[in-house]
C-alpha atoms as a PDB file:
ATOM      1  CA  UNK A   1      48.354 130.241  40.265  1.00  0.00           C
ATOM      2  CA  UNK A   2      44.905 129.941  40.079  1.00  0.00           C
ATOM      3  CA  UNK A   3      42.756 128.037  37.550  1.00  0.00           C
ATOM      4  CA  UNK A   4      40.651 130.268  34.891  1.00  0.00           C
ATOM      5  CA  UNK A   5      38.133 128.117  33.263  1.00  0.00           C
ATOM      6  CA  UNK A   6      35.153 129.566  32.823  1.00  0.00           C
ATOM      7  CA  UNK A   7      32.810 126.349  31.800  1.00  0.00           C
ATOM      8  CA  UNK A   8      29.513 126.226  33.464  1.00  0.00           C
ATOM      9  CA  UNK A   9      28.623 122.820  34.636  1.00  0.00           C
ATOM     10  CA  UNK A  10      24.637 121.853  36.053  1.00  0.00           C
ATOM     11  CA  UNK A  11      24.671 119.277  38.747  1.00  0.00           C
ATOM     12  CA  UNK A  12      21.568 117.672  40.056  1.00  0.00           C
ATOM     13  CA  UNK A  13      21.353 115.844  43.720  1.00  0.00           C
ATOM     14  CA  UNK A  14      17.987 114.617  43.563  1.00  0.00           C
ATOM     15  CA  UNK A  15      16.762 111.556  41.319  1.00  0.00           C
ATOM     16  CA  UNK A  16      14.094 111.974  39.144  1.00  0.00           C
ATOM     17  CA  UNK A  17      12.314 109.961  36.450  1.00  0.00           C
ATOM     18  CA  UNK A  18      11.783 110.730  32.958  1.00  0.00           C
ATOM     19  CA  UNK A  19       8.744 112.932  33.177  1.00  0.00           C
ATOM     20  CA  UNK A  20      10.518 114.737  36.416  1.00  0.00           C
ATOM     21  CA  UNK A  21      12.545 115.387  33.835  1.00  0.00           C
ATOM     22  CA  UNK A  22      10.456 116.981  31.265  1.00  0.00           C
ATOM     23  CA  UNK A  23       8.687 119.214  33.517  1.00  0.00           C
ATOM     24  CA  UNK A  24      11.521 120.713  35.033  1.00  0.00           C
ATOM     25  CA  UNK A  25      13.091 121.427  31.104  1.00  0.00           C
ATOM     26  CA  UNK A  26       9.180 122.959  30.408  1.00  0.00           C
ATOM     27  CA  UNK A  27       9.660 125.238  33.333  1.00  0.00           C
ATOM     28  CA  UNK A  28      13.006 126.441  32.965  1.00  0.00           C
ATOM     29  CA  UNK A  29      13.124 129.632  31.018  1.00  0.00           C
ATOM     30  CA  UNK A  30      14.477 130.750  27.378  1.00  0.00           C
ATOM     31  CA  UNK A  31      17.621 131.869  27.342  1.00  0.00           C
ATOM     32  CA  UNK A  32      18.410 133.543  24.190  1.00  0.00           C
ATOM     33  CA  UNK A  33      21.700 133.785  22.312  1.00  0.00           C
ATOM     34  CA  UNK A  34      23.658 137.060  22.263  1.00  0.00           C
ATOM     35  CA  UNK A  35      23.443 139.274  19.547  1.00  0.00           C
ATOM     36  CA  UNK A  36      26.490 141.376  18.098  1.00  0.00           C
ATOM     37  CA  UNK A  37      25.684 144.398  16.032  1.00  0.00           C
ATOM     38  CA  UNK A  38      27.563 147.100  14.634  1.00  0.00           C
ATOM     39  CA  UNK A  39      27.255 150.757  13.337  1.00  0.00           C
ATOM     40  CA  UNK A  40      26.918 150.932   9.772  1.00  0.00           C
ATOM     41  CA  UNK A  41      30.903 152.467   9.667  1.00  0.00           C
ATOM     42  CA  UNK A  42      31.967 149.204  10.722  1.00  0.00           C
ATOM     43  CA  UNK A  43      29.588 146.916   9.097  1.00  0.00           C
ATOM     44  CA  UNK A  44      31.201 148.495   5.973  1.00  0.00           C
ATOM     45  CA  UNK A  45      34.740 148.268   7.286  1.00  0.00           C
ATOM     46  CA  UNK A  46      34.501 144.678   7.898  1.00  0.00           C
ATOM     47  CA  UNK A  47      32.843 143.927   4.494  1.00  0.00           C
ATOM     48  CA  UNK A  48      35.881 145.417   2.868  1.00  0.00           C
ATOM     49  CA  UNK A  49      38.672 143.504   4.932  1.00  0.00           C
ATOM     50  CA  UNK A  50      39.820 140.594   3.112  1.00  0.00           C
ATOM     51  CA  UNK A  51      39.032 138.403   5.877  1.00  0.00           C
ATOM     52  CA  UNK A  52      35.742 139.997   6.623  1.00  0.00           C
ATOM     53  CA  UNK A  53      37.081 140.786   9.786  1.00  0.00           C
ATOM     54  CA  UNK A  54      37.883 143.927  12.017  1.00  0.00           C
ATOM     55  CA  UNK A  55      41.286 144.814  12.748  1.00  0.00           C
ATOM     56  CA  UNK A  56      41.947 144.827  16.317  1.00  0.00           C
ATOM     57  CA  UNK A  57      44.749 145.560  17.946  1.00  0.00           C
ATOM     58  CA  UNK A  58      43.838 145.614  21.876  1.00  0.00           C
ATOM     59  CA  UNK A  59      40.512 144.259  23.106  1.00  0.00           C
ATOM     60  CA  UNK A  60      39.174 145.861  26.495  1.00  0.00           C
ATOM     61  CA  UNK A  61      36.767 144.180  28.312  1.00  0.00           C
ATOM     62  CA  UNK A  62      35.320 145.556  31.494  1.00  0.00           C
ATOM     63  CA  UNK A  63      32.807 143.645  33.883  1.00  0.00           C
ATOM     64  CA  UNK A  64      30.936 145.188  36.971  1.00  0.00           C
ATOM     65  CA  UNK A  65      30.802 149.065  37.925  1.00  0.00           C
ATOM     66  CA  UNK A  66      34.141 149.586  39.085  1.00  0.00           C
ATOM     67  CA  UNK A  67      35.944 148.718  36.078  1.00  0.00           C
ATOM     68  CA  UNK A  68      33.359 150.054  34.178  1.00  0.00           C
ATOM     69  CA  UNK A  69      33.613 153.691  35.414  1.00  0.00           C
ATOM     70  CA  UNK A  70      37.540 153.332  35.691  1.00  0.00           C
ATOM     71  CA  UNK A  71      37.647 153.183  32.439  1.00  0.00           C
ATOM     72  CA  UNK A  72      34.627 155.432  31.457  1.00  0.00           C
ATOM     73  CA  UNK A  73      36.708 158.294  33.183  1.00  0.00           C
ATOM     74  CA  UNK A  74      40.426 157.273  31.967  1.00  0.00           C
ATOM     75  CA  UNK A  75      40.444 155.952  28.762  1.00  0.00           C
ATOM     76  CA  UNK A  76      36.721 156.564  27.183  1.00  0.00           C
ATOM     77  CA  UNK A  77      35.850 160.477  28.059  1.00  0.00           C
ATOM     78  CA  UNK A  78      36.225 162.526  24.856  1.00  0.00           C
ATOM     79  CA  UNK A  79      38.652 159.951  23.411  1.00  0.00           C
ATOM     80  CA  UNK A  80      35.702 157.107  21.971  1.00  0.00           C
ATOM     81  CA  UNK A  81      32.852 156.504  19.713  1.00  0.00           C
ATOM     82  CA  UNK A  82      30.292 153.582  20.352  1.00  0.00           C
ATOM     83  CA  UNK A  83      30.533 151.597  17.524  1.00  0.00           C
ATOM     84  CA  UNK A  84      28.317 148.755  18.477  1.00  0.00           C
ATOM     85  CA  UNK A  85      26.860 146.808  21.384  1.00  0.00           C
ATOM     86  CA  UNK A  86      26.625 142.887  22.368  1.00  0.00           C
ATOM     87  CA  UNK A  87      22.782 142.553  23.793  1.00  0.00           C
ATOM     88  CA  UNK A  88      22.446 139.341  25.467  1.00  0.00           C
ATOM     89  CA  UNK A  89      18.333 139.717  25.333  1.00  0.00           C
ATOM     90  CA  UNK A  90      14.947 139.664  27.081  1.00  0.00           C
ATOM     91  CA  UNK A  91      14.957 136.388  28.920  1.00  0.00           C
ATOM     92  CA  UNK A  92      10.748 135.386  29.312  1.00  0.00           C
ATOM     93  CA  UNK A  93       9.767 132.674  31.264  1.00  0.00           C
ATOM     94  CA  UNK A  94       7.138 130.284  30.448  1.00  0.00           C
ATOM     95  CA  UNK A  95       3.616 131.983  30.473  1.00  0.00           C
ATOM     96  CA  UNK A  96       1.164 133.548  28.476  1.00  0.00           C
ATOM     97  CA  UNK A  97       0.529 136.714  30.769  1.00  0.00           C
ATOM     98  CA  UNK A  98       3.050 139.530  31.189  1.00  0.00           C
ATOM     99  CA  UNK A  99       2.996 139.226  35.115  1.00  0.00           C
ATOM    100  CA  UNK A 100       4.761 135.796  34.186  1.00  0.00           C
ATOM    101  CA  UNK A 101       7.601 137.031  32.298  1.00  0.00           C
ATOM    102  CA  UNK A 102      11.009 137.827  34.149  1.00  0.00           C
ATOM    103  CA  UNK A 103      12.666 140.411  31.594  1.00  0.00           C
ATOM    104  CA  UNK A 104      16.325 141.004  31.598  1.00  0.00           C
ATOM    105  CA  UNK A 105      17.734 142.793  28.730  1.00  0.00           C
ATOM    106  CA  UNK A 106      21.738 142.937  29.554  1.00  0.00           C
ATOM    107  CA  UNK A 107      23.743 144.924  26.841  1.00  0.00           C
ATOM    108  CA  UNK A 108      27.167 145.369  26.022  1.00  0.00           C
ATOM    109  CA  UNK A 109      28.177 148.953  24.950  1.00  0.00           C
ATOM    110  CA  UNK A 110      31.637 148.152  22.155  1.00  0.00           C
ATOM    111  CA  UNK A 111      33.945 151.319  21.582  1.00  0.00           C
ATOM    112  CA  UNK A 112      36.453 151.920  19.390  1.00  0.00           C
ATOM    113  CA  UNK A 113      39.279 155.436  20.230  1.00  0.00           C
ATOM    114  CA  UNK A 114      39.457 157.985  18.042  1.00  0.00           C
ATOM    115  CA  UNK A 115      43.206 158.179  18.675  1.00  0.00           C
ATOM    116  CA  UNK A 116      44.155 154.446  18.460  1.00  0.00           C
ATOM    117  CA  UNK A 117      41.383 152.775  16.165  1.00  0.00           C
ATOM    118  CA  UNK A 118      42.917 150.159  16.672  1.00  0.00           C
ATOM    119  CA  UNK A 119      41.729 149.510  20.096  1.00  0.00           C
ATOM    120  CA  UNK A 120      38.093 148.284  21.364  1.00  0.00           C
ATOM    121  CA  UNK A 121      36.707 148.511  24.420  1.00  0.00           C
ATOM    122  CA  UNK A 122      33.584 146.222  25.662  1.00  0.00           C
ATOM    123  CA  UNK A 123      31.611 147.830  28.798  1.00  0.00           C
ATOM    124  CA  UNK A 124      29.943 145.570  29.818  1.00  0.00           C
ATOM    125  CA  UNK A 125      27.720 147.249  33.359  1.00  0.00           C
ATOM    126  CA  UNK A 126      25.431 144.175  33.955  1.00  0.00           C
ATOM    127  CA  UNK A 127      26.458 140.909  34.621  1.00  0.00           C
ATOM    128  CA  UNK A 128      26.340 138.122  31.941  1.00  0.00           C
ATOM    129  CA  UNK A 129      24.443 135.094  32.714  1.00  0.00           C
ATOM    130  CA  UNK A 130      26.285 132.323  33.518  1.00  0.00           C
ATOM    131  CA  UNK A 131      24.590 130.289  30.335  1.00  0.00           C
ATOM    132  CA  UNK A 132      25.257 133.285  27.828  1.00  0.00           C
ATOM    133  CA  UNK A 133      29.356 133.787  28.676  1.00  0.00           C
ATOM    134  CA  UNK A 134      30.340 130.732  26.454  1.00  0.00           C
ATOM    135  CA  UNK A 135      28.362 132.393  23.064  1.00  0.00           C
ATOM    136  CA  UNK A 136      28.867 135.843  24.265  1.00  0.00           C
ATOM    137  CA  UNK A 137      32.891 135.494  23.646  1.00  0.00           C
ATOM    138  CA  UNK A 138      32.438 133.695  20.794  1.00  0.00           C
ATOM    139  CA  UNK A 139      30.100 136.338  19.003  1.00  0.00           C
ATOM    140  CA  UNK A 140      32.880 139.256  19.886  1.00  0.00           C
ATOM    141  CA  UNK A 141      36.436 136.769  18.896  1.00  0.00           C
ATOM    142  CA  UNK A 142      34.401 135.597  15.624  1.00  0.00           C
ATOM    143  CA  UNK A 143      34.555 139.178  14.170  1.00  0.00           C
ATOM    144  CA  UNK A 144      37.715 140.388  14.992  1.00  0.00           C
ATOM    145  CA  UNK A 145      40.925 139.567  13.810  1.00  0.00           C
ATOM    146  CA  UNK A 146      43.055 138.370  15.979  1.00  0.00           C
ATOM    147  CA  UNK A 147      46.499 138.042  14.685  1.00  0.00           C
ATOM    148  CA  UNK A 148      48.334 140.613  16.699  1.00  0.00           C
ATOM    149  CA  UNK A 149      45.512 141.004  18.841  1.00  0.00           C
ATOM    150  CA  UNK A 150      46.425 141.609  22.888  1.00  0.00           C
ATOM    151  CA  UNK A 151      43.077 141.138  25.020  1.00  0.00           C
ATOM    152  CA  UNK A 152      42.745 143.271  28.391  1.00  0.00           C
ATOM    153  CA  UNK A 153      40.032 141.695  31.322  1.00  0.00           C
ATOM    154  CA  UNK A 154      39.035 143.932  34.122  1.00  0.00           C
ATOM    155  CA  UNK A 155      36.835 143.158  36.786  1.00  0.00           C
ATOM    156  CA  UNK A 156      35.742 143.589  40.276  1.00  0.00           C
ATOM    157  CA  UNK A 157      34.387 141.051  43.234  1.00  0.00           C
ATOM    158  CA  UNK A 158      33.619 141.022  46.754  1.00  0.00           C
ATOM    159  CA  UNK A 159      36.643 141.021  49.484  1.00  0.00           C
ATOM    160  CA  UNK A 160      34.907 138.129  51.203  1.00  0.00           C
ATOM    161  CA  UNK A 161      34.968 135.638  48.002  1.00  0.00           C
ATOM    162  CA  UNK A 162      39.213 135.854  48.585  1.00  0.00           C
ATOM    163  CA  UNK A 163      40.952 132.878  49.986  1.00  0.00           C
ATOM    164  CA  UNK A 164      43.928 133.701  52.439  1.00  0.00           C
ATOM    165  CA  UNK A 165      46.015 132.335  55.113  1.00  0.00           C
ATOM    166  CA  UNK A 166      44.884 135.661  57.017  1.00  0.00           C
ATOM    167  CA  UNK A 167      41.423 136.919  58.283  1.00  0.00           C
ATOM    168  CA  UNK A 168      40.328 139.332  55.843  1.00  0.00           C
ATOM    169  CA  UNK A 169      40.000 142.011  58.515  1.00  0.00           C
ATOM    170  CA  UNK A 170      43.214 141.772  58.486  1.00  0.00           C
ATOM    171  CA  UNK A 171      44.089 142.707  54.369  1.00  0.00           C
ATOM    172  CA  UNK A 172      43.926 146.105  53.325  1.00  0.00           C
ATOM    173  CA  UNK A 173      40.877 146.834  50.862  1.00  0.00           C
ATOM    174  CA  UNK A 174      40.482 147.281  48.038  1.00  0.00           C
ATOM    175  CA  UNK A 175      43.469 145.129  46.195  1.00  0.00           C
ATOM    176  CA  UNK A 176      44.424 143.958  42.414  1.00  0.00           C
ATOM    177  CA  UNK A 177      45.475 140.520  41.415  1.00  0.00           C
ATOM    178  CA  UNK A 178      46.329 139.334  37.849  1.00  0.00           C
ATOM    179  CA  UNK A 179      45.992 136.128  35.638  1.00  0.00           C
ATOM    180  CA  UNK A 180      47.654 135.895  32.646  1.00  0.00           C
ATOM    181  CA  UNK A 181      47.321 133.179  29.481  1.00  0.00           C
ATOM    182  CA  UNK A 182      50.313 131.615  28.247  1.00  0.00           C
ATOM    183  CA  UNK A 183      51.185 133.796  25.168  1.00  0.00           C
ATOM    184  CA  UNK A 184      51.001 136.900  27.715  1.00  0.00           C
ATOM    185  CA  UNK A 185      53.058 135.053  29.889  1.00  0.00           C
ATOM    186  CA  UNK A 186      56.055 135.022  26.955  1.00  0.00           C
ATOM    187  CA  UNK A 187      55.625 137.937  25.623  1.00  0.00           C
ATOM    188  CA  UNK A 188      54.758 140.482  28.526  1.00  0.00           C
ATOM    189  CA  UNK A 189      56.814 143.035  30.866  1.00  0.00           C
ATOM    190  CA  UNK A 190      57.033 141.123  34.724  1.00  0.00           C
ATOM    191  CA  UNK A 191      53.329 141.810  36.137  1.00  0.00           C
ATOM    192  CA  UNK A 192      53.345 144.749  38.888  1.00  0.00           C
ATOM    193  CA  UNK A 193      50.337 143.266  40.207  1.00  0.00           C
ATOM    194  CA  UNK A 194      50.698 139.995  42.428  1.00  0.00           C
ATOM    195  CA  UNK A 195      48.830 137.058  40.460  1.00  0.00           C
ATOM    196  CA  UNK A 196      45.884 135.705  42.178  1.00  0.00           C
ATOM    197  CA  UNK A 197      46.623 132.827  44.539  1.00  0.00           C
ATOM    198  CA  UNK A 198      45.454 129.164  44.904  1.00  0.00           C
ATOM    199  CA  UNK A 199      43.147 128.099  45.728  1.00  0.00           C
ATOM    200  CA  UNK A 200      41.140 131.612  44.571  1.00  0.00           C
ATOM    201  CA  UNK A 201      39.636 131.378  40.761  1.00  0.00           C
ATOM    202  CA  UNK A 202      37.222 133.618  38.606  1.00  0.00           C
ATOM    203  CA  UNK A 203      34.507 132.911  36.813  1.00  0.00           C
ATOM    204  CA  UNK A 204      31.473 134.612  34.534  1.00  0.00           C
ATOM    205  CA  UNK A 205      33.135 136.305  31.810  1.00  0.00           C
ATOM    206  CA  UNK A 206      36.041 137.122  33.238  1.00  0.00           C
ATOM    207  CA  UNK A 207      36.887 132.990  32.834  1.00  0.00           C
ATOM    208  CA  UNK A 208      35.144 132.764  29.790  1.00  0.00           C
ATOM    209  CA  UNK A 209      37.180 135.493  27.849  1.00  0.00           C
ATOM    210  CA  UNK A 210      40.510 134.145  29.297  1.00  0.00           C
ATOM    211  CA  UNK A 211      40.113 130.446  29.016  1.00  0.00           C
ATOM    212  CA  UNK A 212      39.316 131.775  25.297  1.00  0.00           C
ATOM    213  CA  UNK A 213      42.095 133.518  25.084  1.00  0.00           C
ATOM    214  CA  UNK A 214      44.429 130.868  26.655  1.00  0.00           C
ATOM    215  CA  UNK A 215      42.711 128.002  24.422  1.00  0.00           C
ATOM    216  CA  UNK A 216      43.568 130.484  21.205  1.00  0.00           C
ATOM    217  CA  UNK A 217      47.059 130.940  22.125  1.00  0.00           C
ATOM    218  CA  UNK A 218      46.390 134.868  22.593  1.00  0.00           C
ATOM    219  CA  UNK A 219      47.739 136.867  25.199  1.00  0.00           C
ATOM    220  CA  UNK A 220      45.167 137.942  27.510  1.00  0.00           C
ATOM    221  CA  UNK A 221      45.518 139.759  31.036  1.00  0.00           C
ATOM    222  CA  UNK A 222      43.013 139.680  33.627  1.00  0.00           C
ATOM    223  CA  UNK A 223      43.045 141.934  36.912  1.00  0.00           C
ATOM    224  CA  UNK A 224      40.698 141.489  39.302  1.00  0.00           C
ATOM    225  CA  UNK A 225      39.916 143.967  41.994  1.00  0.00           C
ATOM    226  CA  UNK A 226      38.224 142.616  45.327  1.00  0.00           C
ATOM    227  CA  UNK A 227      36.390 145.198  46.934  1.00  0.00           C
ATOM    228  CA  UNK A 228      35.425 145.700  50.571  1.00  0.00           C
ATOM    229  CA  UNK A 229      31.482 146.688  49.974  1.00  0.00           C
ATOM    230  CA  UNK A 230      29.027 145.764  47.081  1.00  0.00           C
ATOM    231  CA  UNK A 231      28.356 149.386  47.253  1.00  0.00           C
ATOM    232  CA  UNK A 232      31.018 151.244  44.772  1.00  0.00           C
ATOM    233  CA  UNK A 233      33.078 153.972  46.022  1.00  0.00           C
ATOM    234  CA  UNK A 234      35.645 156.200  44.768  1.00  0.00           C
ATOM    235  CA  UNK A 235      38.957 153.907  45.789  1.00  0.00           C
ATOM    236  CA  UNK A 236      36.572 150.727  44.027  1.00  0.00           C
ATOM    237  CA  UNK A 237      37.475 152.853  40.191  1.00  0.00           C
ATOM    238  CA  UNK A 238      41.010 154.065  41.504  1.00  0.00           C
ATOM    239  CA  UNK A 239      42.391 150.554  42.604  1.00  0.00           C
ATOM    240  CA  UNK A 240      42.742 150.140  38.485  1.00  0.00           C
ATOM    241  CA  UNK A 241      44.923 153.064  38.593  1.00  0.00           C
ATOM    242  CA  UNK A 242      47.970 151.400  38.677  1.00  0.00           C
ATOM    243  CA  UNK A 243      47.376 149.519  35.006  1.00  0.00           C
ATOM    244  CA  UNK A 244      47.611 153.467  33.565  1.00  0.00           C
ATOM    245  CA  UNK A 245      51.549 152.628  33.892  1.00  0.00           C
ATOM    246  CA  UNK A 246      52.036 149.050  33.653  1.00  0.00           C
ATOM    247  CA  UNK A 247      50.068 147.228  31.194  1.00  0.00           C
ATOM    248  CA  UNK A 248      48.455 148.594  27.808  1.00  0.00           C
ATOM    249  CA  UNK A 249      46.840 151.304  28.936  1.00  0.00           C
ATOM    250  CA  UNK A 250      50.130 153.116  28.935  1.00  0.00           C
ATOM    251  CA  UNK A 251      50.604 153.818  25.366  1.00  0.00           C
ATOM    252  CA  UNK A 252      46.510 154.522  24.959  1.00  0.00           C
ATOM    253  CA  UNK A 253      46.312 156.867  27.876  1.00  0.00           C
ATOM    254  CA  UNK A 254      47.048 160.580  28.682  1.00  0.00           C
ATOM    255  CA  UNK A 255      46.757 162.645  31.879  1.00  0.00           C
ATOM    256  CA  UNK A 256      43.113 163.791  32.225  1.00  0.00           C
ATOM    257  CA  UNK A 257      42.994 166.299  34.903  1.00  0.00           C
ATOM    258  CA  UNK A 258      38.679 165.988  34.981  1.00  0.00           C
ATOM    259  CA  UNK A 259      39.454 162.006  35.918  1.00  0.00           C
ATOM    260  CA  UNK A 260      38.331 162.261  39.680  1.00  0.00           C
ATOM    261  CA  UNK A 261      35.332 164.898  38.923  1.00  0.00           C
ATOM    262  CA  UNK A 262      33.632 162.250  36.361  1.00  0.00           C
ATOM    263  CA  UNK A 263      34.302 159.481  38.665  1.00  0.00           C
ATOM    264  CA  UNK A 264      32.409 161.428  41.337  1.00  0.00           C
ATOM    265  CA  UNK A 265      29.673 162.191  38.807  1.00  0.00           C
ATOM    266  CA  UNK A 266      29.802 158.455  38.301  1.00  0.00           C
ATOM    267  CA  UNK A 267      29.406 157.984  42.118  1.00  0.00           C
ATOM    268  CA  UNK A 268      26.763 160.652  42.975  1.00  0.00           C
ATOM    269  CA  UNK A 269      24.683 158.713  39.787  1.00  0.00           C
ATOM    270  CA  UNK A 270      25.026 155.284  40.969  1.00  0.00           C
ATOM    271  CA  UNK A 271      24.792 156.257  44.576  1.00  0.00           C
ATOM    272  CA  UNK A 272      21.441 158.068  43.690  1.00  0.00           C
ATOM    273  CA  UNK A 273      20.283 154.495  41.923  1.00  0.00           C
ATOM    274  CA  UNK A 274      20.866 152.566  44.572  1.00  0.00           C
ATOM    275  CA  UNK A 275      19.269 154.317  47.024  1.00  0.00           C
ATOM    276  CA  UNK A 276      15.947 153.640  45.272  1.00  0.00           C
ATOM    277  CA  UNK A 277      16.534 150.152  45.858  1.00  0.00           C
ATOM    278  CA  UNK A 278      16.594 150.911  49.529  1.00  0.00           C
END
């Protein structure tokens, strides 16, 4: 099985002296902690709990567009409220002009379902930096309780990131793989979904949630989906299908027969987006 640790680690292959040293720390830029806030509803709902925490039954955390609309069209339409979002901030470079500021303001949307309040869902559309994983799942885990909590990871990456014995022309695209923490490992159904093979690992905050997670002692499952084309398509959201049977989703879920027109509204949106980056 693959490895799942998601710590970030800066290496440096030149040598430098001391004052090397301090203008390359001068130049690098800001990089702000993420900040967690919540509607008033749950502000309130927290204050009461005797633990000033939120119950929390099932965490969902999607990363990338695919796993992000999958779950926008099978689990969120008409059955969510946003209850809060996880913004990881404006990141400004060193300057005094506005020409010399690099601005990236990368938020989290958190749910909760109206049916199962039990259950919240992080979308998270834009990728976390690298340096803001680490805080970023501490800021969500330090508000929730835990105790019969069962975390959910999906997430998407390129076909040509996968490690095989084959040629990837020769594996059929797109395809899920799992990774599970400990606990899940115990206390889990058999995985459907092959687990990802060594010498293949994740990162971002796909590791950073489930080396959490496995650290804790909390189950945690993670299915990744590697994907042909950076460009999303209708089979990148429906390779997820399969977890609608065979993991939590099951007892969350119901049939929604508008699933395939909102992921092609999904499509036709981001499709439009991207072609203005053409």
């Amino acid at each position: 099985m693959a490895t799942f640790f998601g710590e970030v680690l800066t290496f440096s292959s030149r040598a430098v002296d001391d004052d090397d040293d301090d203008d390359e720390d001068q130049s690098q830029p800001w990089i702000p902690s993420p900040e967690l806030e919540w509607s008033e509803g749950i502000n309130e709902e927290i204050n009461k709990s005797p633990n000033k925490l939120l119950k929390c039954s099932n965490l969902i955390v999607t990363v990338g567009a695919a796993a992000a609309g999958f779950v926008e069209a099978f689990i969120l339409q008409n059955e969510a409220i946003k209850v809060g979002n996880i913004t990881a901030g404006k990141i400004d470079s060193e300057g005094s002009t506005a020409r010399h500021q690099a601005h990236s303001n990368r938020e989290s949307a958190l749910f909760r379902l109206r049916t199962h309040p039990g259950v919240i869902v992080c979308q998270c559309k834009q990728e976390i930096l690298a340096e803001q994983v680490f805080q970023w799942t501490q800021k969500i885990f330090s508000q929730l309780d835990t105790a019969s909590i069962e975390v959910l990871v999906l997430d998407s990456c390129p076909v040509q990131s996968y490690k095989a014995a084959v040629s990837i022309s020769e594996i059929q695209t797109p395809f899920l793989r799992c990774l599970r923490s400990s606990p899940a490992h115990s206390q889990s159904q058999p995985s459907r979904v092959p687990f990802l093979e060594s010498p293949n690992t994740v990162k971002g905050l796909s590791a950073a949630v489930l080396t959490h997670c496995q650290v804790s002692n909390l189950p945690a499952s993670l299915y990744v989906a590697f994907l042909e084309s950076m460009f999303i398509d209708l089979d990148s959201f429906k390779v997820f299908t399969p977890l609608l049977q065979s993991t939590v989703l099951s007892n969350i879920t119901k049939a929604n027969k508008t699933a395939d027109n909102i992921l092609k509204k999904i499509l036709d949106e981001r499709t439009l987006k991207d072609s203005l980056y053409i």
